[in-house]
Protein backbone atom coordinates (compact mmCIF):
# COMPACT_ATOMS: atom_id res chain seq x y z
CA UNK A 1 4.06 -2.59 15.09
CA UNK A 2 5.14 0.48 16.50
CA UNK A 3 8.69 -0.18 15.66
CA UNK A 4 7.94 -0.52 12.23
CA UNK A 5 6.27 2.65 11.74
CA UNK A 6 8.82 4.35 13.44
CA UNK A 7 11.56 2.89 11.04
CA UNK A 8 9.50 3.78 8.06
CA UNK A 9 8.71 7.46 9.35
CA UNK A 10 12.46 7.28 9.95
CA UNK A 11 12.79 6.31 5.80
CA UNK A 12 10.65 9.10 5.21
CA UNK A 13 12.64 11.20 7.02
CA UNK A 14 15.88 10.24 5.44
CA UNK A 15 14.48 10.27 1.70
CA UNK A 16 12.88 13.51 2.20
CA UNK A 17 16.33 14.91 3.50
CA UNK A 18 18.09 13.37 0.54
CA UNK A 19 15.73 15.10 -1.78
CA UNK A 20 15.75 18.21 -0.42
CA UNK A 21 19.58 17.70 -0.81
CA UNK A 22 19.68 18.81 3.33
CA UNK A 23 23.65 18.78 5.29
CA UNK A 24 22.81 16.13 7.78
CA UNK A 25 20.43 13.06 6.37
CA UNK A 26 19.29 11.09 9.94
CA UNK A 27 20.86 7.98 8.81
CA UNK A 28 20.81 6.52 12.71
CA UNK A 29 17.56 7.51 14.04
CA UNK A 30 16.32 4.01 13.22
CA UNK A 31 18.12 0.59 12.57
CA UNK A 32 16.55 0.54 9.43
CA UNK A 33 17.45 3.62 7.84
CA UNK A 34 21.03 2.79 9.27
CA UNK A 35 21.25 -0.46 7.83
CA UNK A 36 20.18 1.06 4.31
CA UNK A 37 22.15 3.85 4.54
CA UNK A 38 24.63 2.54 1.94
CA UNK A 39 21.92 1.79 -0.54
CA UNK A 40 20.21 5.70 -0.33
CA UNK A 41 23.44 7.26 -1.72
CA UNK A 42 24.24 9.84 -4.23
CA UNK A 43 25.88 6.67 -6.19
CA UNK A 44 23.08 4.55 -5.86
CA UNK A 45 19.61 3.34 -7.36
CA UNK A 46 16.38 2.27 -5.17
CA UNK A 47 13.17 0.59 -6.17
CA UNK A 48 10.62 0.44 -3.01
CA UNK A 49 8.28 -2.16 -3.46
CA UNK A 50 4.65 -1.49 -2.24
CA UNK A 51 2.96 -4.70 -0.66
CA UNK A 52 -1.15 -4.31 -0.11
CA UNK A 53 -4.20 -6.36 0.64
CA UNK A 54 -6.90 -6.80 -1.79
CA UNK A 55 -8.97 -7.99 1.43
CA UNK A 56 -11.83 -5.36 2.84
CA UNK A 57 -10.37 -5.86 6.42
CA UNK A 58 -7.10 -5.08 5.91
CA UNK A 59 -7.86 -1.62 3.50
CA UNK A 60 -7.15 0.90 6.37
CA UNK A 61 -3.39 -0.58 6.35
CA UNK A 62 -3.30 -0.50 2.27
CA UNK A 63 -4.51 2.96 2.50
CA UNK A 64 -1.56 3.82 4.95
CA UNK A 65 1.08 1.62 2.73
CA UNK A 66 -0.36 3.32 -0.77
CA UNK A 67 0.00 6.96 1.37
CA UNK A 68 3.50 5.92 2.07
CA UNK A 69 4.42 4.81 -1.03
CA UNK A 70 3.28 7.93 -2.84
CA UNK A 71 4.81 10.09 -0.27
CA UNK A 72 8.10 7.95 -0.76
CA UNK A 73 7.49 8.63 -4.93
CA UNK A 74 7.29 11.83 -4.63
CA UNK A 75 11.02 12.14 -4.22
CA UNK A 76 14.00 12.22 -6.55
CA UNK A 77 17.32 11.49 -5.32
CA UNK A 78 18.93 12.04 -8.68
CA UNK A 79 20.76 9.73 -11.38
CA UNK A 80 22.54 6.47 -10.30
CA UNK A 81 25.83 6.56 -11.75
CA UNK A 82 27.35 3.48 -13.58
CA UNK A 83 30.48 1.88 -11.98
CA UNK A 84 33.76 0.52 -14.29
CA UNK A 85 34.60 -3.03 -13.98
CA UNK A 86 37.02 -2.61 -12.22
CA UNK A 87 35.66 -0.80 -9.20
């Protein structure tokens, strides 16, 4: 579990620098953010999908994903652009 928080603090991290339109965006601090580096692009459009429980026991982690999420909505990382056919 710890892994996976630190990749999506990582996400944060990198969406937040995209956003704020920062020099250096820390693609490699995680395998994750790495991997999707390609799809978080100037030239690119992302949909982040938010998964939660509807079960009592689980509502700390929903909490945490929903917190995520609207931290994650919060930023714009501008206008996809359309590629020609024959890119």
């Amino acid at each position: 579990a710890q892994n996976i928080n630190k990749s999506l603090s990582s996400l944060v991290d990198v969406i937040s620098a995209i956003a704020l339109k920062h020099a250096h965006v820390p693609f490699r601090n995680s395998k994750l953010t790495h991997m999707l580096s390609p799809c978080l692009g100037k030239d690119s459009k992302t949909l982040m999908l938010a998964n939660i429980s509807p079960l009592m026991t689980h509502s700390a982690e929903s909490l945490n994903t929903l917190r995520f999420a609207e931290k994650v909505n919060s930023c714009t990382l501008g206008p996809a652009k359309k590629l020609s056919a024959s890119s």
